[in-house]
Protein backbone atom coordinates (compact mmCIF):
# COMPACT_ATOMS: atom_id res chain seq x y z
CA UNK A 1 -20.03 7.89 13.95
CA UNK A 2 -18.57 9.47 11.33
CA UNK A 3 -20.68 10.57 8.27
CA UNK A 4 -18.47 10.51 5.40
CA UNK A 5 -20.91 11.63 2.31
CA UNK A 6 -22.58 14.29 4.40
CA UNK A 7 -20.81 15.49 6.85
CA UNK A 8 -16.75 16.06 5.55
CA UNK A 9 -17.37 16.97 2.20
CA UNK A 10 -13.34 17.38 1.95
CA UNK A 11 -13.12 13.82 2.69
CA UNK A 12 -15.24 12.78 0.52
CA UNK A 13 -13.98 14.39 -2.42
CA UNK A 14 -10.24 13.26 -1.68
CA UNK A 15 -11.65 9.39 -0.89
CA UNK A 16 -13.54 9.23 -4.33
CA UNK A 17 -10.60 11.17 -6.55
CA UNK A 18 -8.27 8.27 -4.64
CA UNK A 19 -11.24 5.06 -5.66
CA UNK A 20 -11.05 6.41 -8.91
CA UNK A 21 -7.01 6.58 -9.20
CA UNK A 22 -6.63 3.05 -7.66
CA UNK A 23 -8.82 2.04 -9.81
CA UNK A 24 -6.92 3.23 -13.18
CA UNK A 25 -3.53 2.18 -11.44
CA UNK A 26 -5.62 -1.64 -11.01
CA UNK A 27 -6.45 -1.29 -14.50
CA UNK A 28 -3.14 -0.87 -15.51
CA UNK A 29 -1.23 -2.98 -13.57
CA UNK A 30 -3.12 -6.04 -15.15
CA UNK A 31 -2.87 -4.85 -18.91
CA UNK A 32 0.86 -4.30 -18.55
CA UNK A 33 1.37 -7.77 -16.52
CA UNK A 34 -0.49 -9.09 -19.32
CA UNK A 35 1.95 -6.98 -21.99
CA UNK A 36 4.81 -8.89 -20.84
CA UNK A 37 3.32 -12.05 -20.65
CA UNK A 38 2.04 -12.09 -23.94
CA UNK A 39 5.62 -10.90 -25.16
CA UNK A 40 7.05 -13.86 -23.88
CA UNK A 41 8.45 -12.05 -21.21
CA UNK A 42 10.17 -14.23 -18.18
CA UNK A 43 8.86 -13.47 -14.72
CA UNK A 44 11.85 -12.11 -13.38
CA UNK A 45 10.93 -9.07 -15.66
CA UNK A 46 7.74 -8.93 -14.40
CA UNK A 47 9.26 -8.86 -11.11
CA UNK A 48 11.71 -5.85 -12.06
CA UNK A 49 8.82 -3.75 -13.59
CA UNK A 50 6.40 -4.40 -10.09
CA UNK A 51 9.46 -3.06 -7.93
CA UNK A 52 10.81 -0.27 -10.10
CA UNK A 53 6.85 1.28 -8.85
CA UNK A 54 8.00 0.61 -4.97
CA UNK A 55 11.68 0.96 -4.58
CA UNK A 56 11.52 4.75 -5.33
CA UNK A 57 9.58 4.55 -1.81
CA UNK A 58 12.11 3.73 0.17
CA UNK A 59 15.49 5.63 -1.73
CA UNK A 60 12.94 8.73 -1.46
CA UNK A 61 11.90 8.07 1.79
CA UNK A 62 13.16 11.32 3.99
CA UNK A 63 13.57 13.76 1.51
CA UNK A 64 9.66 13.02 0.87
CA UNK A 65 8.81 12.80 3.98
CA UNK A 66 10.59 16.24 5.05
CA UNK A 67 8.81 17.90 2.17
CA UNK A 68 5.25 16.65 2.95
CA UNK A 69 5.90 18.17 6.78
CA UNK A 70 7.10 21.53 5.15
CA UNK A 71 5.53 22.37 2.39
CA UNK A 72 1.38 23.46 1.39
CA UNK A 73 -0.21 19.86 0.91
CA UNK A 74 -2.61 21.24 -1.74
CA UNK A 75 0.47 22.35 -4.16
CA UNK A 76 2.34 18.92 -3.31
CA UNK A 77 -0.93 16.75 -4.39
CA UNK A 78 -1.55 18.96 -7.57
CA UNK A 79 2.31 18.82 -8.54
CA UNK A 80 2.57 15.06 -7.71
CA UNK A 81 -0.62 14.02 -9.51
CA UNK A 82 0.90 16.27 -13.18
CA UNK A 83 3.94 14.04 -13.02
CA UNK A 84 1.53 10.85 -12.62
CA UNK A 85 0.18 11.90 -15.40
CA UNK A 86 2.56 12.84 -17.62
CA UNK A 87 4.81 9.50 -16.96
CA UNK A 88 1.98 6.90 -18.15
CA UNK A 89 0.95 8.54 -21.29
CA UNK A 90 3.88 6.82 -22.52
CA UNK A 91 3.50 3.76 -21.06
CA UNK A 92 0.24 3.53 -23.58
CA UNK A 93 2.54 2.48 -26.80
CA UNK A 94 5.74 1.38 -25.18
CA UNK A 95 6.61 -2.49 -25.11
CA UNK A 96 10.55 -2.26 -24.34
CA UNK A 97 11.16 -3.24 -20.49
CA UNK A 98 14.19 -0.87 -20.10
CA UNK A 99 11.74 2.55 -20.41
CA UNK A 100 8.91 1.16 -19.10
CA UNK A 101 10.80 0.10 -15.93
CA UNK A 102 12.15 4.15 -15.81
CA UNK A 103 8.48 5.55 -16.04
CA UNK A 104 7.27 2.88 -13.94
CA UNK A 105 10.23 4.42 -11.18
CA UNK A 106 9.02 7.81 -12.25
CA UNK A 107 5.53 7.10 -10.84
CA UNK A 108 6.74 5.55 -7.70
CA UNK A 109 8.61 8.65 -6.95
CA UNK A 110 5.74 10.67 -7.37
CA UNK A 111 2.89 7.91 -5.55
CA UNK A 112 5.43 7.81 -2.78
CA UNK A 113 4.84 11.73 -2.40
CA UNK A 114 1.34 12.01 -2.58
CA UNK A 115 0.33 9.19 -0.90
CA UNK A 116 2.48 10.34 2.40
CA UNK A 117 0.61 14.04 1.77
CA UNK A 118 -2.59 12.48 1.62
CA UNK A 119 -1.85 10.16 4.86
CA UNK A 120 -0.97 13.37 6.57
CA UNK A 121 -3.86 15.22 5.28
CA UNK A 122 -7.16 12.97 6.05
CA UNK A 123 -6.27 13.63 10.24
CA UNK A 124 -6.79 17.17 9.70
CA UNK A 125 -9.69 16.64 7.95
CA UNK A 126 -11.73 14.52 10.11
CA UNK A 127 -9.55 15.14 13.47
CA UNK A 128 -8.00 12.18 15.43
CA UNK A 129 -11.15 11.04 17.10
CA UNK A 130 -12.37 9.78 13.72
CA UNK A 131 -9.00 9.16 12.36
CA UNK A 132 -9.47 5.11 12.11
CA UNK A 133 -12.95 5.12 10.58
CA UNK A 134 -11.19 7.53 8.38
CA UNK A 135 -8.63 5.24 7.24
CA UNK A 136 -11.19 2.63 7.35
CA UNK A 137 -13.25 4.41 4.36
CA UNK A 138 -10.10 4.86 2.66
CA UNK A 139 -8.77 1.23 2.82
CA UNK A 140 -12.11 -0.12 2.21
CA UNK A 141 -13.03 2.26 -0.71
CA UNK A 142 -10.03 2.02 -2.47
CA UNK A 143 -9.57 -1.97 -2.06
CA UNK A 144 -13.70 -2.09 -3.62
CA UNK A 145 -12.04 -0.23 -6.55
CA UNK A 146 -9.99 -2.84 -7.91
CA UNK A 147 -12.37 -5.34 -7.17
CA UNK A 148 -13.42 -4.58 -10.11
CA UNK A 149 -10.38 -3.16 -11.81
CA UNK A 150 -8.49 -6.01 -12.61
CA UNK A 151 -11.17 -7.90 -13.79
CA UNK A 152 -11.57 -4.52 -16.18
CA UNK A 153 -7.90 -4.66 -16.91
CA UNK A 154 -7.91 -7.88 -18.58
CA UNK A 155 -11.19 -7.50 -20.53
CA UNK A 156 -10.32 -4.11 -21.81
CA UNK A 157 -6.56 -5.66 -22.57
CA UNK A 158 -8.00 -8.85 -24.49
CA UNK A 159 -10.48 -6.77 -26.79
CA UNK A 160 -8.85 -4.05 -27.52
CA UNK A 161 -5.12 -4.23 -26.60
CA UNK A 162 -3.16 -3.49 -23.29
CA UNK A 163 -2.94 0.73 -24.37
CA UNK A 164 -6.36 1.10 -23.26
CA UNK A 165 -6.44 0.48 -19.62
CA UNK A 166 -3.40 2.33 -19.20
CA UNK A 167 -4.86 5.26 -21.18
CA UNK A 168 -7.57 4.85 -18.50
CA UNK A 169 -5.34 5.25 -15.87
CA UNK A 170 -3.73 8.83 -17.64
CA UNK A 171 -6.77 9.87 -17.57
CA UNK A 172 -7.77 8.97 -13.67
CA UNK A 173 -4.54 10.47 -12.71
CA UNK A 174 -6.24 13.58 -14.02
CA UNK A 175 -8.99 13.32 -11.71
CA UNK A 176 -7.29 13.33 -8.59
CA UNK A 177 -5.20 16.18 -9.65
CA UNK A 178 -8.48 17.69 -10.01
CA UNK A 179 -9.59 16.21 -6.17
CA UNK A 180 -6.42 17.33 -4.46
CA UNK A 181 -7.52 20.69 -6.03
CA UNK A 182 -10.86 21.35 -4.82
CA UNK A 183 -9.87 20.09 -1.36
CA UNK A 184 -10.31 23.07 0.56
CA UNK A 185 -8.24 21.67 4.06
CA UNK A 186 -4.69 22.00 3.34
CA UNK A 187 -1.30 21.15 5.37
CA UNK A 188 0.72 24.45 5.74
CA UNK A 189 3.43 23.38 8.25
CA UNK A 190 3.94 26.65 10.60
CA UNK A 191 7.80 26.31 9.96
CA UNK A 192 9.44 23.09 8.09
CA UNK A 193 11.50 20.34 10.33
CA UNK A 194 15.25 21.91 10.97
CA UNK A 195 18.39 21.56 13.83
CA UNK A 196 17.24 22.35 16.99
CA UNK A 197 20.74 23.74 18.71
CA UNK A 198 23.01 21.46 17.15
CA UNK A 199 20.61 17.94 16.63
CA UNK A 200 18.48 17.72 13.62
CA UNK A 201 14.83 17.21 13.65
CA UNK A 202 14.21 13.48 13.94
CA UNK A 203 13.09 11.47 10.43
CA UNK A 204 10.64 9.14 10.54
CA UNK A 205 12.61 5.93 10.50
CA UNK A 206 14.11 7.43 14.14
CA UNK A 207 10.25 8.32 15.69
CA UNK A 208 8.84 4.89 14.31
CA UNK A 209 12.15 2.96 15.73
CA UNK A 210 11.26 4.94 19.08
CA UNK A 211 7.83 4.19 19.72
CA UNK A 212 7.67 0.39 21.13
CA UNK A 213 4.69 -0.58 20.25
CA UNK A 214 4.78 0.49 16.36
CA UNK A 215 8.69 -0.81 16.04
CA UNK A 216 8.30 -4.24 16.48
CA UNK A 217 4.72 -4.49 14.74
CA UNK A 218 6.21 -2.47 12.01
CA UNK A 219 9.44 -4.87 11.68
CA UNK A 220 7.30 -8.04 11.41
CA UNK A 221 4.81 -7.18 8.77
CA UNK A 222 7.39 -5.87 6.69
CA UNK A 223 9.33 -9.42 6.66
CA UNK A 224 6.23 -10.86 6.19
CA UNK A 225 5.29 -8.51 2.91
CA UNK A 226 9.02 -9.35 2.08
CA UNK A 227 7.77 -13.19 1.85
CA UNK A 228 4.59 -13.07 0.91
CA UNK A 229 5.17 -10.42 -2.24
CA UNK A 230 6.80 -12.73 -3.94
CA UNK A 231 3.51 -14.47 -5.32
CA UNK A 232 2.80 -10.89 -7.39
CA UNK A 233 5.47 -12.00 -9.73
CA UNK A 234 4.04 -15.75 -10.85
CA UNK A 235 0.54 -15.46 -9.94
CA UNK A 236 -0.40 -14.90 -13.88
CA UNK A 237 1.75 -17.93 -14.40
CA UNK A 238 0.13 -20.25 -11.52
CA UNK A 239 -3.45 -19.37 -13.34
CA UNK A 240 -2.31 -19.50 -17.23
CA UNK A 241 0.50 -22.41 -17.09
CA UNK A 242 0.04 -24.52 -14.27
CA UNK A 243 -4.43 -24.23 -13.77
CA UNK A 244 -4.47 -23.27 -17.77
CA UNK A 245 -7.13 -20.93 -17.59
CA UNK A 246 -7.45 -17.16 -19.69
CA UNK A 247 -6.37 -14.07 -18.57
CA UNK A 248 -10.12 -13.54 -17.31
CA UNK A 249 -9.38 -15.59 -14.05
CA UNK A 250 -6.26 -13.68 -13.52
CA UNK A 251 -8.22 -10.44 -12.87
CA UNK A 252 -11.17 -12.74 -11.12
CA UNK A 253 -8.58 -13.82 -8.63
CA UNK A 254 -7.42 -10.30 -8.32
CA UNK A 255 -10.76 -8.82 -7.84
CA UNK A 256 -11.66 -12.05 -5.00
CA UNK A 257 -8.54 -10.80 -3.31
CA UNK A 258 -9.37 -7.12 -3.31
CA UNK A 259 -12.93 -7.86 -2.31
CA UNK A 260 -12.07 -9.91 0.76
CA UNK A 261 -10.05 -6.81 1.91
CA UNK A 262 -12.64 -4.71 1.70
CA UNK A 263 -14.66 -6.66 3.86
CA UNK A 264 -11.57 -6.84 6.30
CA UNK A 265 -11.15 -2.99 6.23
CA UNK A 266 -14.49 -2.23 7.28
CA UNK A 267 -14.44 -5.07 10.23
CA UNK A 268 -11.04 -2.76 10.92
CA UNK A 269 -12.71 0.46 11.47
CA UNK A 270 -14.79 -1.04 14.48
CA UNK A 271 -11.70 -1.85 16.27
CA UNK A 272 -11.50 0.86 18.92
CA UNK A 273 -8.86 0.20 21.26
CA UNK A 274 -4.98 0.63 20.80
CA UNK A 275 -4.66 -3.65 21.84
CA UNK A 276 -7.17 -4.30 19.80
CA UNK A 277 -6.17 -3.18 16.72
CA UNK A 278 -2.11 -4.99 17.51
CA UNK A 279 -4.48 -8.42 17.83
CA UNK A 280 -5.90 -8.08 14.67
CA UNK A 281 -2.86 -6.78 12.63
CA UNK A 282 -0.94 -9.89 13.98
CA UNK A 283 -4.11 -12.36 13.21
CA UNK A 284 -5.14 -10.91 9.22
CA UNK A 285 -1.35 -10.85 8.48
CA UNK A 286 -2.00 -14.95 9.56
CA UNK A 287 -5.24 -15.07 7.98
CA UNK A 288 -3.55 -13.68 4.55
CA UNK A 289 -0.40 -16.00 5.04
CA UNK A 290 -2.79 -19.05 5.49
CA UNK A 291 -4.64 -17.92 2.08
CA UNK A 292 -1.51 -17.88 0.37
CA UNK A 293 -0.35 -21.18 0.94
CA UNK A 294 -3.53 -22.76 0.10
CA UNK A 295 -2.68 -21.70 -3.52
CA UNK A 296 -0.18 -24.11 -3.51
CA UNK A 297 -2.50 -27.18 -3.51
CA UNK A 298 -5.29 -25.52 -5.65
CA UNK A 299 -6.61 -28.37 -7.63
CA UNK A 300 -8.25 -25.82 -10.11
CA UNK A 301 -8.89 -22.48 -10.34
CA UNK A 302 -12.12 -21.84 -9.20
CA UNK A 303 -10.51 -22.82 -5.61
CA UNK A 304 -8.46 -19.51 -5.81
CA UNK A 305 -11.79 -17.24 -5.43
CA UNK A 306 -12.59 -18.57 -1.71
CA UNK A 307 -8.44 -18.43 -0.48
CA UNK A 308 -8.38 -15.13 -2.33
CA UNK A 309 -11.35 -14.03 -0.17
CA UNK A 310 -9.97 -15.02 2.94
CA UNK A 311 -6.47 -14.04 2.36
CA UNK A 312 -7.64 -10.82 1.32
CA UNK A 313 -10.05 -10.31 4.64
CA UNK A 314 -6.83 -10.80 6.72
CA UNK A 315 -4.83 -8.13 4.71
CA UNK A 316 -7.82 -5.61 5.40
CA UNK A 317 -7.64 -5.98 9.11
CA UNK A 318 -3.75 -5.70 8.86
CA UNK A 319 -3.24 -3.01 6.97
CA UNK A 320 -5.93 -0.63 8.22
CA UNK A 321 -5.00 -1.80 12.07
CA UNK A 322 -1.83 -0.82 11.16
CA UNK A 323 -2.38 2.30 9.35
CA UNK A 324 -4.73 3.70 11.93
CA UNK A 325 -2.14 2.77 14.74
CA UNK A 326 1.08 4.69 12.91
CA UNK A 327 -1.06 7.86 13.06
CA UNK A 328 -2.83 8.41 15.88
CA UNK A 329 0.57 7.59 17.44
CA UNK A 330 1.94 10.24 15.67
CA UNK A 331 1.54 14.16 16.15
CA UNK A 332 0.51 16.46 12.96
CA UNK A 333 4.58 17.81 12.82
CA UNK A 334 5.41 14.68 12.18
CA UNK A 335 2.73 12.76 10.38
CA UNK A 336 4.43 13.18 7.03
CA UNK A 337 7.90 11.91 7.70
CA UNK A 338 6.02 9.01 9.63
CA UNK A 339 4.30 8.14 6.70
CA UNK A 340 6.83 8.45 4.11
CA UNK A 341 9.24 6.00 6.37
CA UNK A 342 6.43 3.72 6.80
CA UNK A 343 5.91 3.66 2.83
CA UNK A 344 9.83 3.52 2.70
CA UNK A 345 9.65 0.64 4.80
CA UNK A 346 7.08 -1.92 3.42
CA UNK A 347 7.52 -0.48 -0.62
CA UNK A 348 11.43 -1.43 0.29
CA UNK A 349 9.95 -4.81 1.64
CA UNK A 350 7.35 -5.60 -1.33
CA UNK A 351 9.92 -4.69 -3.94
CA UNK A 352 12.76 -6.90 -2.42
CA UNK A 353 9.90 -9.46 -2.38
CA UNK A 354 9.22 -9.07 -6.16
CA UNK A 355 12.67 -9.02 -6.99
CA UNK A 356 13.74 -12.49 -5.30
CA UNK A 357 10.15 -13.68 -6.43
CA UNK A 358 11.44 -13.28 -9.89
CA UNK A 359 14.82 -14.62 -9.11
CA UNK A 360 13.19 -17.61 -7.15
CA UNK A 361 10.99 -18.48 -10.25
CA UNK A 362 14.06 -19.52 -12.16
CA UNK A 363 14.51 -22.69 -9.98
CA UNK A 364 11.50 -23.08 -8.29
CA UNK A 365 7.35 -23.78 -9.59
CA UNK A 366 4.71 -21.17 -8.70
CA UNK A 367 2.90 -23.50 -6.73
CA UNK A 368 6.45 -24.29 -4.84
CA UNK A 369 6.87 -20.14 -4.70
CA UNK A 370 3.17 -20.19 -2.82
CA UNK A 371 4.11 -22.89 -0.85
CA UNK A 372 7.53 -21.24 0.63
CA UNK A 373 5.66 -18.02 1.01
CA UNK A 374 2.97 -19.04 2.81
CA UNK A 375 4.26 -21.30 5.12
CA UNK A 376 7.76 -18.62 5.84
CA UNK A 377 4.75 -16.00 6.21
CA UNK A 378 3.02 -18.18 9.00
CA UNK A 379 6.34 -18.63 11.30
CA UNK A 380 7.00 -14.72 10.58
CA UNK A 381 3.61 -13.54 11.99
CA UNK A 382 3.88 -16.48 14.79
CA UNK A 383 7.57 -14.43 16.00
CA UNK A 384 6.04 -11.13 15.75
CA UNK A 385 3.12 -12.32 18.03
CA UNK A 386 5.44 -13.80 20.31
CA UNK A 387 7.93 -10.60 20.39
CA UNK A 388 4.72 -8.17 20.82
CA UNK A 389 3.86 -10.65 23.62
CA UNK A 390 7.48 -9.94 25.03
CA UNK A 391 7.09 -5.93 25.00
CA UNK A 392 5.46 -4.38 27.61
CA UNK A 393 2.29 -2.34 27.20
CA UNK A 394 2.45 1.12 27.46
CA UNK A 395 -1.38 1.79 27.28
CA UNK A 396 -3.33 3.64 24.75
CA UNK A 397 -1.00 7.08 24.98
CA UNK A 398 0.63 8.13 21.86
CA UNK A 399 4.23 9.01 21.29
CA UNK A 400 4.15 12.82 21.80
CA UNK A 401 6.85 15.52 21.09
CA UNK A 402 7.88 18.22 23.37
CA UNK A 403 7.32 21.99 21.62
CA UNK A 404 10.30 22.97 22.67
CA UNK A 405 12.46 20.44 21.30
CA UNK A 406 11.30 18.25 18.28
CA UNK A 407 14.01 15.84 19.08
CA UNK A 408 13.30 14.89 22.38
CA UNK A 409 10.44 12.17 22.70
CA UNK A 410 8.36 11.27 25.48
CA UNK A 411 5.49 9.65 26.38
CA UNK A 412 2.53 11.50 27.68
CA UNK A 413 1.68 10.36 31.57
């Protein structure tokens, strides 16, 4: 079992810098949802603000992910979390969409970079035989974060204006900078990805597209992120406009939703087996789905603490499943490019999904927008179970590479 507090102390001071920086970017994320609200702001700018922080992911996606595999992570994670810092001091007095949508971009770029290093980082931390109570910790620490966060977001916001929590989040940026530095394990790559004769190192989007387990897994949670997203962009408006409730239940239903995942994320990490861990990616993305469209026939808002719960249990077993599955199926060369095309791939999904969620909220109700998602989200996972189904099993062995030719993949016998 793996003792996290005593035994890594590395890990443990790169999982609490990260709790304390998802918990500033929770913060945050409420008191400027609740900036534009307040302004009178139409959710299809809400929408454009939530995806200028995720489409960055996937523009960026291999030139991150070639840096993370060939450059010193420490320097990466230091450099990334200055620029983090330096883009949301501003974002404390501005109320204009147009520059807080470039900052907001700015911040992407720079998550999208550190959170690949990171991902690459924890397995040589902990090594791969602890790699998914690893990710467990992670998942599970940060989601208990903004539990709380976004119920801090809008009570810091409503007493003393929205420049506060996002003054708190400057300043958490700070601390992880500080984290990444005091992290004595670091990533030097022995020689960064380059041709091999005349073929060029594979990117990530090639090794995930390869491997036939991931590929198809990987496909249908990203459509179904691409449908269910789109509640981010009215869910203040479902609670304030249609329920007429304050701002308070907006970060209680936030906080529910984070807290169910961390119970899911923790069930995750007991999940040993490579079949395993596809069943319960392809049942929480269902369980999350089915929470979702039971917002559309909320009679009141207390109802939207129990369906946040339980969709938020079935994202927890999804996205640590998942998570754990992309890496240890994965080899250390590669694990940064892997990552950063994985981010590419569901922050490309999630900010499509905000975009059309703010598009869709010109002709359709919020409750109609949960409705659509949910139910679209239930006959996505139901395909992917099906086309998993379809594939056959190739056991519990990890893509591999060859040394002697990055390009070539193979599975080990």
């Amino acid at each position: 079992m793996l003792n996290i507090w005593g035994g890594h102390r590395d890990l443990s001071i790169a999982l609490a810098g990260r709790m304390v920086s998802t918990f500033g970017d929770g913060v945050a994320l409420v008191a400027l949802t609740l900036r534009l609200q307040a302004d009178g702001a139409h959710p299809s700018e809400v929408g454009l603000l939530l995806a200028a922080g995720v489409i960055p992911q996937l523009l960026l996606a291999r030139p991150i992910g070639r840096l993370v595999d060939a450059h010193d992570s420490r320097r990466l994670l230091v450099g990334g979390g200055l620029v983090e810092t330096a883009a949301t001091i501003p974002l404390v007095f501005l109320h204009s969409i147009a520059p807080m949508v470039l900052l907001v971009a700015v911040l992407g770029a720079a998550a999208s970079m550190t959170r690949a290093t990171w991902s690459a980082l924890v397995p040589r931390i902990v090594g791969d035989d602890h790699l998914g109570e690893a990710i467990s910790a992670q998942q599970s620490l940060n989601a208990l974060s903004l539990v709380a966060a976004p119920a801090v977001g809008g009570l810091l916001a409503g007493a003393f204006g929205s420049g506060v929590p996002v003054a708190l989040d400057a300043a958490t940026y700070g601390v992880v900078t500080v984290a990444a530095a005091l992290v004595r394990t670091r990533r030097v790559p022995e020689r960064a990805p380059r041709a091999t004769g005349s073929r060029q190192a594979r990117d990530g989007f090639a090794i995930l597209r390869a491997d036939r387990i991931v590929a198809p897994l990987l496909a249908g949670m990203a459509l179904v992120v691409l449908l269910v997203g789109m509640v981010d962009v009215v869910l203040v408006y479902l609670i304030r406009d249609t329920l007429h409730a304050g701002g308070v239940w907006y970060g209680v239903a936030e906080a529910s939703w984070m807290a169910g995942i961390v119970g899911g994320a923790v069930g995750a990490g007991r999940v040993r087996t490579e079949r395993g861990q596809v069943r319960a990616t392809i049942a929480g993305a269902a369980l999350t789905c089915a929470g979702v469209a039971g917002f559309a026939v909320a009679p009141t808002v207390g109802i939207l603490v129990p369906l946040s719960v339980l969709g938020g249990v079935g994202n927890g077993y999804a996205g640590a499943c998942l998570s754990t599955l992309l890496m240890t199926r994965t080899p250390d060369s590669a694990r940064g490019r892997v990552s950063a095309a994985a981010n590419a791939v569901f922050g490309g999904a999630q900010g499509a999904s905000l975009l059309v969620g703010g598009l869709v909220a010109i002709a359709l109700s919020p409750r109609a927008i949960y409705a659509v998602a949910g139910v679209l989200g239930l006959a996505a996972v139901g395909l992917v179970a099906v086309t998993t189904a379809a594939r056959p099993s190739s056991g519990a062995a990890p893509v591999r590479w060859e040394r002697s030719d990055e390009t070539a993949l193979h599975r080990s016998p």
